[in-house]
Structure formats: structure tokens, C-alpha cells
PDB file of N, CA and C in Angstrom:
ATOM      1  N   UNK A   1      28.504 -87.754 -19.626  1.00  0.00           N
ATOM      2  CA  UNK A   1      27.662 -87.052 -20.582  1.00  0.00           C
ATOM      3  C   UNK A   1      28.465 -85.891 -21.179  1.00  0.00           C
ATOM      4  N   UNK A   2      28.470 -85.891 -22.653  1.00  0.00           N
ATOM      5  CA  UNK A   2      29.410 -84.613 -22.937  1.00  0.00           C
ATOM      6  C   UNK A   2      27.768 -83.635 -23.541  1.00  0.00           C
ATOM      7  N   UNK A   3      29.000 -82.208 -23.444  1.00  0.00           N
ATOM      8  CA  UNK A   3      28.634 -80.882 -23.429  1.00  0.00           C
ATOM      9  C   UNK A   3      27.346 -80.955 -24.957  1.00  0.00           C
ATOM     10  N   UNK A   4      27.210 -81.402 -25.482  1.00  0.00           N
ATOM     11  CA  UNK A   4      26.695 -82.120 -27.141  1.00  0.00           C
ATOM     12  C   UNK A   4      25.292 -82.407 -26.506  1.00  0.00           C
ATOM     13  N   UNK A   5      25.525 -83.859 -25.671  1.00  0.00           N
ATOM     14  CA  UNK A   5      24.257 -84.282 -24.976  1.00  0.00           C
ATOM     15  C   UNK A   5      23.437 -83.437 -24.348  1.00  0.00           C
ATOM     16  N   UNK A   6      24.185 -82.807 -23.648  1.00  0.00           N
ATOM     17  CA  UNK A   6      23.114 -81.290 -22.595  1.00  0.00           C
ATOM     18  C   UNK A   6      22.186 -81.025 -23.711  1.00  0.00           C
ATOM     19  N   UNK A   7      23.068 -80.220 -24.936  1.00  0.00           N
ATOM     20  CA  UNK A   7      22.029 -79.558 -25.613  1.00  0.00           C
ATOM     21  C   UNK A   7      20.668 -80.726 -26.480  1.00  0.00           C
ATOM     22  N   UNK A   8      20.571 -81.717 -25.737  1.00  0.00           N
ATOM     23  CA  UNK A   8      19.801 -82.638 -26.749  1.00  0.00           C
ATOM     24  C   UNK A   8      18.424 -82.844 -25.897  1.00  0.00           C
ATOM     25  N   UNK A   9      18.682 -82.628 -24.410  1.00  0.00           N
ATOM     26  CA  UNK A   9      17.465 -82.718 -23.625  1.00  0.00           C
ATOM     27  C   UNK A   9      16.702 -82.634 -23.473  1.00  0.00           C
ATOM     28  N   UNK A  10      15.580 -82.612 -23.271  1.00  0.00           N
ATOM     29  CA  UNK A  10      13.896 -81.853 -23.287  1.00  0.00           C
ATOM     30  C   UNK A  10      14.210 -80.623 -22.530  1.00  0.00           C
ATOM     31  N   UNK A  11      14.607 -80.925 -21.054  1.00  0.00           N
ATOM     32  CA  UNK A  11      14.888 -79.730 -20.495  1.00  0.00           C
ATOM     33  C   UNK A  11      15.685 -78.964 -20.814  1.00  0.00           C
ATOM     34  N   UNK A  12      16.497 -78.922 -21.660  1.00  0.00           N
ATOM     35  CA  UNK A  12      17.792 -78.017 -21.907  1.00  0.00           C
ATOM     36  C   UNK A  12      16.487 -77.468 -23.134  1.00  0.00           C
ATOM     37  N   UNK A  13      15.630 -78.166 -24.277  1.00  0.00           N
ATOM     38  CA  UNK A  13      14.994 -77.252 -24.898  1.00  0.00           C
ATOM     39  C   UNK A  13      13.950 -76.374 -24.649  1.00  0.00           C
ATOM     40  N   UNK A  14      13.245 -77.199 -23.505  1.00  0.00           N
ATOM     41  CA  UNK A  14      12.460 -76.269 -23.078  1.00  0.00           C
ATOM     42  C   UNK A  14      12.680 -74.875 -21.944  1.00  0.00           C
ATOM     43  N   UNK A  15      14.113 -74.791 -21.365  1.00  0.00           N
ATOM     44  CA  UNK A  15      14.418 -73.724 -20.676  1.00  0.00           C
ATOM     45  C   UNK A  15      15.168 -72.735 -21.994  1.00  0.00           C
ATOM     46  N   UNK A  16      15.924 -73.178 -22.922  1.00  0.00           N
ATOM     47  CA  UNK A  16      16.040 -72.462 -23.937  1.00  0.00           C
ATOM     48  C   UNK A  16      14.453 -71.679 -24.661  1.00  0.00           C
ATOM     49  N   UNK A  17      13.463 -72.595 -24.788  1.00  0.00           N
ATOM     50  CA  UNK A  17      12.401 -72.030 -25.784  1.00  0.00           C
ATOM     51  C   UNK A  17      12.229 -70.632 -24.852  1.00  0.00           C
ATOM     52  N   UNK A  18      12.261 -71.075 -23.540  1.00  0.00           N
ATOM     53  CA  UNK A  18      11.770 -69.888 -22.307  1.00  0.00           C
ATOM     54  C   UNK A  18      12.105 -68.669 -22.269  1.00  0.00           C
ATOM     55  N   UNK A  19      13.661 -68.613 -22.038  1.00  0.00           N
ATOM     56  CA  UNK A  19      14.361 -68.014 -22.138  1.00  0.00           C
ATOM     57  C   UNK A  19      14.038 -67.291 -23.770  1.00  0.00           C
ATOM     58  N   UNK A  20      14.326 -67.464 -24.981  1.00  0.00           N
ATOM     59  CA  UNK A  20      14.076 -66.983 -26.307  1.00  0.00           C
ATOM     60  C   UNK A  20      12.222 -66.343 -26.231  1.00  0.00           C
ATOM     61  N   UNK A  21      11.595 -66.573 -25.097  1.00  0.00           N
ATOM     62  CA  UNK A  21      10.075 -66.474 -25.455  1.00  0.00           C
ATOM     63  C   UNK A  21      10.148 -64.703 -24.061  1.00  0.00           C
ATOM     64  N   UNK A  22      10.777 -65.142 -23.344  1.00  0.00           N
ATOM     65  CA  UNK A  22      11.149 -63.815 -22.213  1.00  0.00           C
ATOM     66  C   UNK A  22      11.725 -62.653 -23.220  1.00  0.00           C
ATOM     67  N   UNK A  23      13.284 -63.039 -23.553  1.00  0.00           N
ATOM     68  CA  UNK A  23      14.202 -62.208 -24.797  1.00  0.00           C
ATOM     69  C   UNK A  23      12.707 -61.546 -25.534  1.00  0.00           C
ATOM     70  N   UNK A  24      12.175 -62.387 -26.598  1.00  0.00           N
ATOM     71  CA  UNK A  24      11.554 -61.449 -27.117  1.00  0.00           C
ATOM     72  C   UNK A  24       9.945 -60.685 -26.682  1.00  0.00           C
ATOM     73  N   UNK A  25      10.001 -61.120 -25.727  1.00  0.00           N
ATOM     74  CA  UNK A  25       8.426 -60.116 -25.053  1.00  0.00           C
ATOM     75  C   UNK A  25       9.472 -58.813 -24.269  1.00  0.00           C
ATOM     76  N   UNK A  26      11.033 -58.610 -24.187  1.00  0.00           N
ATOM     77  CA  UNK A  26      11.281 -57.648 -23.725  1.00  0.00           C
ATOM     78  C   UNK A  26      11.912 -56.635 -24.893  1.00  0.00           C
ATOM     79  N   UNK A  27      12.044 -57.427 -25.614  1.00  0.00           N
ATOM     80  CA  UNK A  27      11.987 -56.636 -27.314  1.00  0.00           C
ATOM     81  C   UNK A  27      11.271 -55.859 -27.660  1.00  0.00           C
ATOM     82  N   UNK A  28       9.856 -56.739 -27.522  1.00  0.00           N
ATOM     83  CA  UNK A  28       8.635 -56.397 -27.505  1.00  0.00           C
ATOM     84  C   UNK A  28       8.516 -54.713 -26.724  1.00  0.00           C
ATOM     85  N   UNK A  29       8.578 -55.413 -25.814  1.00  0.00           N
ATOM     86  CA  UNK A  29       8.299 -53.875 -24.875  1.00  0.00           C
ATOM     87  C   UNK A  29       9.574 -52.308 -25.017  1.00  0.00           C
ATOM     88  N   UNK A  30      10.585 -52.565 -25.201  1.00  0.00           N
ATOM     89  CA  UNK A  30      11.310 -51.927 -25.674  1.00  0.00           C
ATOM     90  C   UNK A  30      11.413 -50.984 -26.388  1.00  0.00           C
ATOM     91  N   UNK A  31      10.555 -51.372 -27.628  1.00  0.00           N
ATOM     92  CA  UNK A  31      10.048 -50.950 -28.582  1.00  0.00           C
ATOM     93  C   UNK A  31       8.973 -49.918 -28.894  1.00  0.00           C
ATOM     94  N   UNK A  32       7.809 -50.839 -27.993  1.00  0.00           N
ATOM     95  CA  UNK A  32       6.778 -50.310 -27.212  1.00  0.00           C
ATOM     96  C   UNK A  32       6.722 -48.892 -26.728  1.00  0.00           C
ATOM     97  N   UNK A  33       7.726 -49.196 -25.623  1.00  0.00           N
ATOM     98  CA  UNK A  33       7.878 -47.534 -25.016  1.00  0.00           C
ATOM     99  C   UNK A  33       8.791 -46.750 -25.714  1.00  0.00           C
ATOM    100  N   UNK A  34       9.545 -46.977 -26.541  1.00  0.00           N
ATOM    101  CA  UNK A  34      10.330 -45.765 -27.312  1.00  0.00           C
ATOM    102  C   UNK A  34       9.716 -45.335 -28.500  1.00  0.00           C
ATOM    103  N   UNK A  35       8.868 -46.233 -29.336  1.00  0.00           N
ATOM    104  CA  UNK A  35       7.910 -45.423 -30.274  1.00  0.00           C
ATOM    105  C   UNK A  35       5.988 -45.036 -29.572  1.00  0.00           C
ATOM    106  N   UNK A  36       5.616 -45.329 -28.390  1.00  0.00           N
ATOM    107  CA  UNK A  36       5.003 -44.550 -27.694  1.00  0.00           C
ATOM    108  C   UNK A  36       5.342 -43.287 -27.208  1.00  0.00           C
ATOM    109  N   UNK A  37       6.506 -43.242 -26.580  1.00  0.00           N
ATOM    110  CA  UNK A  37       7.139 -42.027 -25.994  1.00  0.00           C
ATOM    111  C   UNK A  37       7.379 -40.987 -27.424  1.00  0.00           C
ATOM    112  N   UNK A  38       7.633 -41.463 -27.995  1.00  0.00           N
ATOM    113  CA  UNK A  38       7.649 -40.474 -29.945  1.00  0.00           C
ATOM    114  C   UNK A  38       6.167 -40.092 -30.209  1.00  0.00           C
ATOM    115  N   UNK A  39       5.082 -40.789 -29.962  1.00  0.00           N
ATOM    116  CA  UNK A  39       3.874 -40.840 -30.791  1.00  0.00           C
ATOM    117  C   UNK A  39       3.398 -39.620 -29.345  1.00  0.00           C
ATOM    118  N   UNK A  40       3.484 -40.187 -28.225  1.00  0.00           N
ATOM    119  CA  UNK A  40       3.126 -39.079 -27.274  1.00  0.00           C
ATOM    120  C   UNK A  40       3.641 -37.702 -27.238  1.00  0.00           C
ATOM    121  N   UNK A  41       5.383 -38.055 -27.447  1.00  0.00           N
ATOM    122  CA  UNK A  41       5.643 -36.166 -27.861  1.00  0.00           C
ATOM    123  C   UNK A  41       5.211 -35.993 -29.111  1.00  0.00           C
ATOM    124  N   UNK A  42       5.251 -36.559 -30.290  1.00  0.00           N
ATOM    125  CA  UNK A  42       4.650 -35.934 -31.815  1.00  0.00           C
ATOM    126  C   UNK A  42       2.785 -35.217 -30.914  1.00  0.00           C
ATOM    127  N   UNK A  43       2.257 -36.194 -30.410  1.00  0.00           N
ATOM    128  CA  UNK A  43       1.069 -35.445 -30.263  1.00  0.00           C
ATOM    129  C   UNK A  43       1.040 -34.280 -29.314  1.00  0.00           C
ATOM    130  N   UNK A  44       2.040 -34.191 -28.196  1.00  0.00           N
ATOM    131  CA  UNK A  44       2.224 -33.400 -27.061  1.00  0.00           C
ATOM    132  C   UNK A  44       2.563 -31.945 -28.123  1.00  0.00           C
ATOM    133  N   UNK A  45       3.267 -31.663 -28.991  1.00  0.00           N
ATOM    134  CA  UNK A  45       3.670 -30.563 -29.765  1.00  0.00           C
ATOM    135  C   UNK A  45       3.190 -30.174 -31.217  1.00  0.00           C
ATOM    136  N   UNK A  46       2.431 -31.095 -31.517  1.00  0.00           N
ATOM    137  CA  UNK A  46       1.529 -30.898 -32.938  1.00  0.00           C
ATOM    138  C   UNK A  46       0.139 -30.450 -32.694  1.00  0.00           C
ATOM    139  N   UNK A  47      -0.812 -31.360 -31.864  1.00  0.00           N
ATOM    140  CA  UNK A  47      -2.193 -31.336 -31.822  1.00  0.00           C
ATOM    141  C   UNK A  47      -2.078 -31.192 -30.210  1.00  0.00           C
ATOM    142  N   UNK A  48      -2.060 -30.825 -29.107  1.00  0.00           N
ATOM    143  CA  UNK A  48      -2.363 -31.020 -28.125  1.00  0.00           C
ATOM    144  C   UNK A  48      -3.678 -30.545 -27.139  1.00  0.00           C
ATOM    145  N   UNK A  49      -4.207 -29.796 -28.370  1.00  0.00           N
ATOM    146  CA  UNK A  49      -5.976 -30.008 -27.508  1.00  0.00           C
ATOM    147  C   UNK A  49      -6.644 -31.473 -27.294  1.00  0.00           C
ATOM    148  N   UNK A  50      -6.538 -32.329 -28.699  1.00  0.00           N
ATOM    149  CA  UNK A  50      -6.858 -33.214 -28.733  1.00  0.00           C
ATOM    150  C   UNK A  50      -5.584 -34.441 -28.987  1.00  0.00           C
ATOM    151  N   UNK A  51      -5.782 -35.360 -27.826  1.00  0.00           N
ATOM    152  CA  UNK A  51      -5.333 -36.542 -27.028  1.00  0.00           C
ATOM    153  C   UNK A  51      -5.319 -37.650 -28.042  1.00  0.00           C
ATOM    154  N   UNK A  52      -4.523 -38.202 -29.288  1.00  0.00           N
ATOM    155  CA  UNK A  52      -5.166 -39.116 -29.890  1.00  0.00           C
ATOM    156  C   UNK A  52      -3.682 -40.079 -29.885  1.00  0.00           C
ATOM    157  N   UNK A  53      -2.495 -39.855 -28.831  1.00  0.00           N
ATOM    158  CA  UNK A  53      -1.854 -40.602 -28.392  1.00  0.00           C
ATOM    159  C   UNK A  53      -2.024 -41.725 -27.635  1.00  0.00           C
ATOM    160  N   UNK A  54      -3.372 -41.788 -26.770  1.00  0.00           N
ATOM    161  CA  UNK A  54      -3.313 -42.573 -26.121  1.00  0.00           C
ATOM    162  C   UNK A  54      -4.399 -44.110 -26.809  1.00  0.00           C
ATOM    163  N   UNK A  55      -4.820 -43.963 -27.814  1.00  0.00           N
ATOM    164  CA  UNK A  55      -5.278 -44.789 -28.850  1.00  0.00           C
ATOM    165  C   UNK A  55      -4.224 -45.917 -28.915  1.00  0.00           C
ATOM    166  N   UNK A  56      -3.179 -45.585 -30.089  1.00  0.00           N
ATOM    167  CA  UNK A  56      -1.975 -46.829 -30.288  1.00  0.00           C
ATOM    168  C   UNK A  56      -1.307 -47.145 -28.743  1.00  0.00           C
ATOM    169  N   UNK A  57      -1.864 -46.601 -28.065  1.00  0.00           N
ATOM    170  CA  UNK A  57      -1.020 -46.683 -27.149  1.00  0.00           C
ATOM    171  C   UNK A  57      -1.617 -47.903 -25.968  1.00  0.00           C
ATOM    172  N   UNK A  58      -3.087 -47.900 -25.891  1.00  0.00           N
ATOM    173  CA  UNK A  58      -3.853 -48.715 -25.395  1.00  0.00           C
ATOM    174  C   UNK A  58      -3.700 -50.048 -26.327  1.00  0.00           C
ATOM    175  N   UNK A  59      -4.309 -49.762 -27.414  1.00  0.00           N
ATOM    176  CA  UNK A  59      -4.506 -51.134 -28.687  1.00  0.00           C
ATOM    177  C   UNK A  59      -3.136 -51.921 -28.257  1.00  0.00           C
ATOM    178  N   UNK A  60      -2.164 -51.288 -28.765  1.00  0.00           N
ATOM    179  CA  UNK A  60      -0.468 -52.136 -28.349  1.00  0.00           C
ATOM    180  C   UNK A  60      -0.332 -52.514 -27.028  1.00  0.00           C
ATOM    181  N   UNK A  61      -0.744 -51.982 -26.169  1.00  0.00           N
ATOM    182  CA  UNK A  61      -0.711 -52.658 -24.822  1.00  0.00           C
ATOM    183  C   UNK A  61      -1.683 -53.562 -25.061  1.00  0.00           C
ATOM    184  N   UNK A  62      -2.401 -53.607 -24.811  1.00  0.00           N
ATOM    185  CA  UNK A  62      -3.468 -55.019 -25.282  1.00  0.00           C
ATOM    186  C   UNK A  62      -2.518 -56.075 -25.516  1.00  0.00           C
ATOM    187  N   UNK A  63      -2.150 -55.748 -27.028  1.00  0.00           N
ATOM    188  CA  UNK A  63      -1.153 -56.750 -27.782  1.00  0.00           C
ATOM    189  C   UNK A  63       0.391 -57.314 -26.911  1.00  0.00           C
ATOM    190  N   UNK A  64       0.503 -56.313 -26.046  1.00  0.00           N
ATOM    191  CA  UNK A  64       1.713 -56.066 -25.267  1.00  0.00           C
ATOM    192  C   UNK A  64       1.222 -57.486 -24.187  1.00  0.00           C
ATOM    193  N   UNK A  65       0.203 -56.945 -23.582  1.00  0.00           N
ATOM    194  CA  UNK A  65      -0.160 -57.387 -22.477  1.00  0.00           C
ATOM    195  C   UNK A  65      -0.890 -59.292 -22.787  1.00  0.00           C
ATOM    196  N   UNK A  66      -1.262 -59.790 -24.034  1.00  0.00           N
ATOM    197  CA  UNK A  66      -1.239 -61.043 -24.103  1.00  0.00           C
ATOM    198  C   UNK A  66       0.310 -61.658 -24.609  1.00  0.00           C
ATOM    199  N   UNK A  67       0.894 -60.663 -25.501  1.00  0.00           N
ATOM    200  CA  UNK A  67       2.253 -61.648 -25.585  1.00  0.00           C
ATOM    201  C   UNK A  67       3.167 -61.930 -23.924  1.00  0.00           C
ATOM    202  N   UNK A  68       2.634 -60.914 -23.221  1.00  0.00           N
ATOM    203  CA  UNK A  68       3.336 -61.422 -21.639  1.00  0.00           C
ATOM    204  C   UNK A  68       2.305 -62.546 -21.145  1.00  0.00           C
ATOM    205  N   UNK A  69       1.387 -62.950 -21.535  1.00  0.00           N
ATOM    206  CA  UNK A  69       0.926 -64.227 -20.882  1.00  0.00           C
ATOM    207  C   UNK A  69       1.314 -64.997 -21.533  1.00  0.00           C
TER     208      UNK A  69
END
């Protein structure tokens, strides 16, 4: 079997789709926490009587939390 054939397999596509479906739910999250961590200090030093960081911050986890299923 040459190196050509591997990539033609069911299994060789479906551990690839896997792999590309992991990659981007950690994109995902990546993302997640570095413009949360911004939206939490913008609110920690602008408005900090009132808490309205933790809004996008729930909703996107939501969103966070079905692209990991």
C-alpha cells in the first residue's frame, strides 16, 4: 500500500475530520479567553460598580460549551 492510499481511507478521513474538529474548538477557546479577559479588564477599570462583563461572557460559553460537544 503506498503513502497516496493511506490518505484515501475512511479511517485516515475520519481521524483527520477529528483531529481538524479538536484544532478548531481550541481556537475557539483561545480566543474566548483572551477577548473575555479584555472585556473583563475594560469593565474592571471603566464601570466597575456595575458587572456587565459577565453577560458575553456566559452567552459565549454557552456557544463555547456546545461546539465542545
Amino acid at each position: 500500500m503506498k503513502h497516496h492510499d493511506t490518505l484515501q481511507t475512511p479511517a485516515y478521513r475520519k481521524a483527520k475530520k477529528k483531529v481538524e474538529a479538536r484544532f478548531g474548538f481550541f481556537v475557539h477557546l483561545l480566543v474566548y479567553i483572551f477577548v473575555n479577559t479584555f472585556l473583563i479588564a475594560m469593565n474592571m477599570i471603566r464601570s466597575d460598580d456595575v458587572i456587565w462583563s459577565v453577560w458575553p461572557l456566559a452567552g459565549w460559553g454557552i456557544g463555547l460549551l456546545f461546539h465542545g460537544l
